[in-house]
Protein backbone atom coordinates (compact mmCIF):
# COMPACT_ATOMS: atom_id res chain seq x y z
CA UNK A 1 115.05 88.53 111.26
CA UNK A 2 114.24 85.96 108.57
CA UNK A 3 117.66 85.42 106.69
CA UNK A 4 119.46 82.18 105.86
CA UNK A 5 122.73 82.26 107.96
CA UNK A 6 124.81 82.29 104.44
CA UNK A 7 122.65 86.04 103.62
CA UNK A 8 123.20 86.69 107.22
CA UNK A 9 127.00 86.40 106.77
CA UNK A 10 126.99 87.97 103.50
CA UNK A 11 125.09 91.29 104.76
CA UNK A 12 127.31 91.65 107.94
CA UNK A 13 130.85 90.76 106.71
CA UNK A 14 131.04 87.98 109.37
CA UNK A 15 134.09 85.19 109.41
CA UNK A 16 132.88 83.21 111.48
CA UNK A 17 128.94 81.76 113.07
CA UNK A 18 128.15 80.41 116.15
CA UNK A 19 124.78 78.95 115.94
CA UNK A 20 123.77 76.32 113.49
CA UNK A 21 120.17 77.27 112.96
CA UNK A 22 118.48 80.83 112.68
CA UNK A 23 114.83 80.19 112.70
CA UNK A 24 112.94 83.02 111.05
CA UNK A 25 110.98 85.78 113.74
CA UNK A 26 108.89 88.04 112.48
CA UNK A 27 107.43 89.00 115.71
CA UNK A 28 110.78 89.22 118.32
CA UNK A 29 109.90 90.27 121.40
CA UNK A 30 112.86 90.71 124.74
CA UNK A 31 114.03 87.34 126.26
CA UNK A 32 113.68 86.08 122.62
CA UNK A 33 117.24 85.36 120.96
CA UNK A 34 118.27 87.51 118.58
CA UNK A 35 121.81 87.99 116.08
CA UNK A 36 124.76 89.98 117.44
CA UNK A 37 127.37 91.17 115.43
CA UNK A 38 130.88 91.29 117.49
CA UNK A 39 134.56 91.72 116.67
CA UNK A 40 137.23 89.87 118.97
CA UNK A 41 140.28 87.83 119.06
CA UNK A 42 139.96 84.37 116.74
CA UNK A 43 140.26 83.09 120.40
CA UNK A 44 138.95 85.44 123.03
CA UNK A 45 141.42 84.33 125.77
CA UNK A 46 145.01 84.87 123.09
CA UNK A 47 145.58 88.30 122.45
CA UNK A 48 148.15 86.78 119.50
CA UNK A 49 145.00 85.65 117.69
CA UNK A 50 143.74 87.36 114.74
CA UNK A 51 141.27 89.77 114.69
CA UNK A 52 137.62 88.67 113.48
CA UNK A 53 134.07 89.67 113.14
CA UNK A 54 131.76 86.60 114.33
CA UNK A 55 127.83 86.06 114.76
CA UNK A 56 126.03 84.56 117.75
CA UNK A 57 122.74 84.20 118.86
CA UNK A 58 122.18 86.50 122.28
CA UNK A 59 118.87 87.13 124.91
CA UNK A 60 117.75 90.38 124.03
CA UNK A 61 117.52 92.06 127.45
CA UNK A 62 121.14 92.38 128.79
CA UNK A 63 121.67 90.86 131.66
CA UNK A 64 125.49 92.27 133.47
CA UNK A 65 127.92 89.52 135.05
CA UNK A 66 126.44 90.68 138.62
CA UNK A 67 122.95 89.94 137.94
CA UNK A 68 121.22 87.47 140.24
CA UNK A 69 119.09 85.78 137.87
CA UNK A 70 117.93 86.60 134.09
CA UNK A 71 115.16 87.99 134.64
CA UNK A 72 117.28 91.03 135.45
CA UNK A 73 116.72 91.13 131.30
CA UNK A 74 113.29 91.89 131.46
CA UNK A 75 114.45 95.88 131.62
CA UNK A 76 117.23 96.47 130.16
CA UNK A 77 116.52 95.34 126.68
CA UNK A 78 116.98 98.65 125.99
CA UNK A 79 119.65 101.57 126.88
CA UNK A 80 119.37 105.03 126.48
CA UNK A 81 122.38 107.04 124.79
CA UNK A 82 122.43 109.74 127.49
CA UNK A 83 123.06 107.82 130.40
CA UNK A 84 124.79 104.16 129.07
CA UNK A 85 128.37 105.27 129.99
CA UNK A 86 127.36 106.11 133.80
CA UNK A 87 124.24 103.27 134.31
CA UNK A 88 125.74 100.05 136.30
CA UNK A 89 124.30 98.01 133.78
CA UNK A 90 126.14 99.24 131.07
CA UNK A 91 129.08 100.94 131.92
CA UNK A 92 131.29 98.07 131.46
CA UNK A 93 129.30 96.82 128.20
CA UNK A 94 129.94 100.03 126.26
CA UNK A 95 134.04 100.33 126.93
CA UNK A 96 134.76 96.23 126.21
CA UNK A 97 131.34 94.64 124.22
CA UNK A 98 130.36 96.93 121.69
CA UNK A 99 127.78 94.96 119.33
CA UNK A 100 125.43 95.49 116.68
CA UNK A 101 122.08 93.74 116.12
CA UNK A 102 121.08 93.24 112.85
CA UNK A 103 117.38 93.30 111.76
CA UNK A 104 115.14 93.41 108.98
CA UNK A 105 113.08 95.87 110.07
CA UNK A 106 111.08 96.82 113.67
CA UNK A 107 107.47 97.66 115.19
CA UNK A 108 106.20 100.83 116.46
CA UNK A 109 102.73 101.79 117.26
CA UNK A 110 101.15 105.06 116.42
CA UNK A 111 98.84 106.90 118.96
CA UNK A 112 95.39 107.34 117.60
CA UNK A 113 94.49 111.30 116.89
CA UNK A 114 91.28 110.75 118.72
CA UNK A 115 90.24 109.50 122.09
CA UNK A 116 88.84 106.36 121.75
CA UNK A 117 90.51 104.80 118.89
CA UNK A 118 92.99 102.21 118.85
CA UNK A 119 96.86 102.42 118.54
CA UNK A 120 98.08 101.31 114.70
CA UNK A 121 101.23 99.53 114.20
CA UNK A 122 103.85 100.46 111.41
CA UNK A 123 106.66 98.33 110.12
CA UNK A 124 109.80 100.31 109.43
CA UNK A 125 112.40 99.00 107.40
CA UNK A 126 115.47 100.43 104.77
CA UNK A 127 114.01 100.63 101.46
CA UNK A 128 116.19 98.61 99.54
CA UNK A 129 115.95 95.54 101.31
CA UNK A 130 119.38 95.68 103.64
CA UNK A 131 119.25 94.85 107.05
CA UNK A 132 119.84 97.62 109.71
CA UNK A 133 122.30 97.13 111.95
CA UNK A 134 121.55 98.91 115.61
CA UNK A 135 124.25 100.17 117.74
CA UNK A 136 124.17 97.02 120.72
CA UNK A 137 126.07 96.19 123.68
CA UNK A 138 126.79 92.29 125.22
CA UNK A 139 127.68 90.41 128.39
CA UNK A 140 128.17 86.58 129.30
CA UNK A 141 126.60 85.47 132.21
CA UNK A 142 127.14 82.94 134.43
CA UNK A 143 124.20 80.77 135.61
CA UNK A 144 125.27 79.96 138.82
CA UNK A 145 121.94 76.75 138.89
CA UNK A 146 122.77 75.67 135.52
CA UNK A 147 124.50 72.29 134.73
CA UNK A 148 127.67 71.36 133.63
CA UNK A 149 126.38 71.88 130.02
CA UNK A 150 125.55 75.21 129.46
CA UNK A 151 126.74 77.71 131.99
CA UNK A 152 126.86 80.65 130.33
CA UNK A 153 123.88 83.13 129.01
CA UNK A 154 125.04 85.70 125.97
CA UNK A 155 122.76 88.52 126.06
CA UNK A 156 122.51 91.87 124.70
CA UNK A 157 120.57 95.28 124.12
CA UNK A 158 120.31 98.40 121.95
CA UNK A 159 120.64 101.75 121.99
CA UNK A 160 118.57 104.78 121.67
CA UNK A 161 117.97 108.02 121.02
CA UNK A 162 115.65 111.03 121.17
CA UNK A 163 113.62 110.59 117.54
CA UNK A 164 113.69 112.99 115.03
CA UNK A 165 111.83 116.78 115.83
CA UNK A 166 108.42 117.29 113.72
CA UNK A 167 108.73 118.84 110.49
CA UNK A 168 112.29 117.22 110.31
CA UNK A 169 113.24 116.29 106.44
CA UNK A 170 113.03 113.64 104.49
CA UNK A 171 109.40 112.86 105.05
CA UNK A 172 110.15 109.37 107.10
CA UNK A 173 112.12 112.07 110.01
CA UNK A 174 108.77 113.63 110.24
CA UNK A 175 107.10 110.24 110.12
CA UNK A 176 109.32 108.76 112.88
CA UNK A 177 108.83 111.90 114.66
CA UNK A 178 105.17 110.74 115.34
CA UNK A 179 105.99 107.05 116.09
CA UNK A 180 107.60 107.46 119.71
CA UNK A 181 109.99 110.01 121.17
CA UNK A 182 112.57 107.23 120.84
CA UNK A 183 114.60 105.72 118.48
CA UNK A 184 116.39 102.63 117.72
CA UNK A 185 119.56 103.86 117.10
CA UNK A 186 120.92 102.47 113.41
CA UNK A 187 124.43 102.71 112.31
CA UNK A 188 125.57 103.44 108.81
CA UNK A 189 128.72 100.86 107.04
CA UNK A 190 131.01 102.78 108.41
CA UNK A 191 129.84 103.80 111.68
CA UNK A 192 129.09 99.71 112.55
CA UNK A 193 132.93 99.41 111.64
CA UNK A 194 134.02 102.08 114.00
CA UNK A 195 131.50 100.65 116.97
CA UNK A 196 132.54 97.17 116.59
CA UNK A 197 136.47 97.63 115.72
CA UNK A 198 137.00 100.12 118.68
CA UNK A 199 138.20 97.90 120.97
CA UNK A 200 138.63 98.44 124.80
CA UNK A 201 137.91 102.25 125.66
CA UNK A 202 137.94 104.84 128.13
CA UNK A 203 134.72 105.75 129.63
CA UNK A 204 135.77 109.28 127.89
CA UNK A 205 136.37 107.16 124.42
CA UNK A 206 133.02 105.43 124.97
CA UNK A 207 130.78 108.39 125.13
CA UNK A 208 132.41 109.85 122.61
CA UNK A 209 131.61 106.13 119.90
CA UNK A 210 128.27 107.05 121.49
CA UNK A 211 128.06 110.52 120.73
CA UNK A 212 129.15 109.59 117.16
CA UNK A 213 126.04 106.95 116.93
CA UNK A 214 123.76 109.66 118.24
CA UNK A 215 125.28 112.12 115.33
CA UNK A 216 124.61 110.05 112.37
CA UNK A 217 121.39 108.04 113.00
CA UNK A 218 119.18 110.47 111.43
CA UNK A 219 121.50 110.05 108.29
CA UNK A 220 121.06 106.33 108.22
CA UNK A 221 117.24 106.44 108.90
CA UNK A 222 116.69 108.73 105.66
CA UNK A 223 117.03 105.62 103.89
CA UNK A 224 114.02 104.16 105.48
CA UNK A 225 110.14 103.73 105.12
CA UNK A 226 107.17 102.89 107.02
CA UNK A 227 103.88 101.46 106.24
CA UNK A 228 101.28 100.12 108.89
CA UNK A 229 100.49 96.54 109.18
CA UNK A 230 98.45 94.02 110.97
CA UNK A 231 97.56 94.70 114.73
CA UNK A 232 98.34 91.14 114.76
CA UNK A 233 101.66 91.72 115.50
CA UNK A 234 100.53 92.99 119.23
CA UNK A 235 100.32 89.17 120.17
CA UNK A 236 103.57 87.26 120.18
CA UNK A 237 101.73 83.95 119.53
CA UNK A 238 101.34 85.71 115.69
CA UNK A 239 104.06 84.98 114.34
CA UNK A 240 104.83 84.68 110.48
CA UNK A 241 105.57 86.80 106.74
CA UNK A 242 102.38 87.85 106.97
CA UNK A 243 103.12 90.75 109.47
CA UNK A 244 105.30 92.83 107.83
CA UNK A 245 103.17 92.96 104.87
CA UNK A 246 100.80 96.30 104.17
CA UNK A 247 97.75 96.70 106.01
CA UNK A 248 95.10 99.14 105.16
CA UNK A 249 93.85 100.10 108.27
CA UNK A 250 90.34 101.53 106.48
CA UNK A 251 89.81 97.95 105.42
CA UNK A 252 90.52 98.99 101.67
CA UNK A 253 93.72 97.17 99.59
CA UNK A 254 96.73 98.10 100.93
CA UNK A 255 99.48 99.01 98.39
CA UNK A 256 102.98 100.26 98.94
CA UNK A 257 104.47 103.40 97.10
């Protein structure tokens, strides 16, 4: 993500930010913090509140209210569709803290054709610029050996999906197809409402916000397009605009179309 908090707020209909400084990341990797989209009460603890949609910084890895330590994060960074209503580290997420995570754009590597060669990374990102929000969940977390100060850990993770089938249309289904057997799973305008505005659910109401995510991520990754970049981005100390720009991986100029 590398938006000033105003275009941040702007792009996600947000009231209200928690965090005074988003430092631009082109190269996020879990543990890293990362924005979170949420709706709750103006104050969380007085139902007689008003409703509002607010932004905070989380730890991408999710780490439940029963975990030992954080480090619990370092796997569940990401949750798979089919099984987040019945996993213990969800189950409780997805009926009360719904999120989504907005980003610019992601990484995936390609598998080389033949033996030998190395993988390529592609950025994908929506064509026109907007950010994509994915379908997220969030917990607070109590560090039981912190001080006085800072107590509490926000952290979150995001969904997926099986990827698009080969020979799927538009063109970037197909291309996706080839770039991993999952997906991120993005949520259209009106879909992010709907995750975010749901309030508390039954575990029945959950699956069925989830099935709905499932239904129409293909839809919302139509509008997207991929182009491969630097293998630079495999190192996390690489970090900066120069990442998400085309790469020719034949060593020729790199243009988009």
């Amino acid at each position: 993500m590398a938006r000033a908090i105003g275009d941040l707020m702007a792009a996600t209909g947000a009231d209200a930010v928690h965090f005074e400084e988003l430092t631009p990341d082109y190269n996020v990797a879990p543990t890293k913090d990362v924005p979170v989209l949420v709706e709750h009460y103006q104050d969380p603890k007085d139902p007689t509140t008003p409703w509002q949609r607010n932004l905070y910084l989380a730890r991408w890895g999710l780490v439940p209210t029963w975990a030992k330590d954080l480090s619990f994060g370092q796997r569940t960074f990401n949750a798979r569709s089919e099984s987040v209503v019945d996993k213990p580290s969800f189950r409780s997420a997805v009926k009360t803290r719904r999120a989504a995570v907005p980003v610019d754009g992601y990484y995936e590597w390609l598998a080389p054709e033949t033996k030998g060669e190395r993988k390529q990374p592609y950025f994908v990102r929506p064509k026109d610029g907007s950010p994509i929000f994915f379908a997220g969940l969030y917990e607070w977390w109590k560090d039981p050996a912190a001080e006085d100060g800072a107590p509490w850990v926000l952290s979150t993770t995001i969904l997926t999906g099986p990827s698009p089938h080969p020979g799927d249309q538009p063109e970037i289904l197909n291309d996706l197809s080839a770039l991993h057997d999952r997906l991120p799973l993005p949520m259209s305008r009106d879909m992010t409402d709907q995750w975010l505005g749901a309030g508390e659910v039954t575990k029945d109401e959950a699956a069925q916000l989830v099935d709905a995510v499932v239904a129409q991520a293909y839809d919302t990754a139509t509008e997207w397009e991929m182009y491969p970049v630097d293998p630079a981005v495999g190192s996390v100390r690489n970090n900066g605009p120069e990442l998400i720009e085309p790469f020719d991986p034949t060593g020729g100029q790199a243009t988009l179309v």
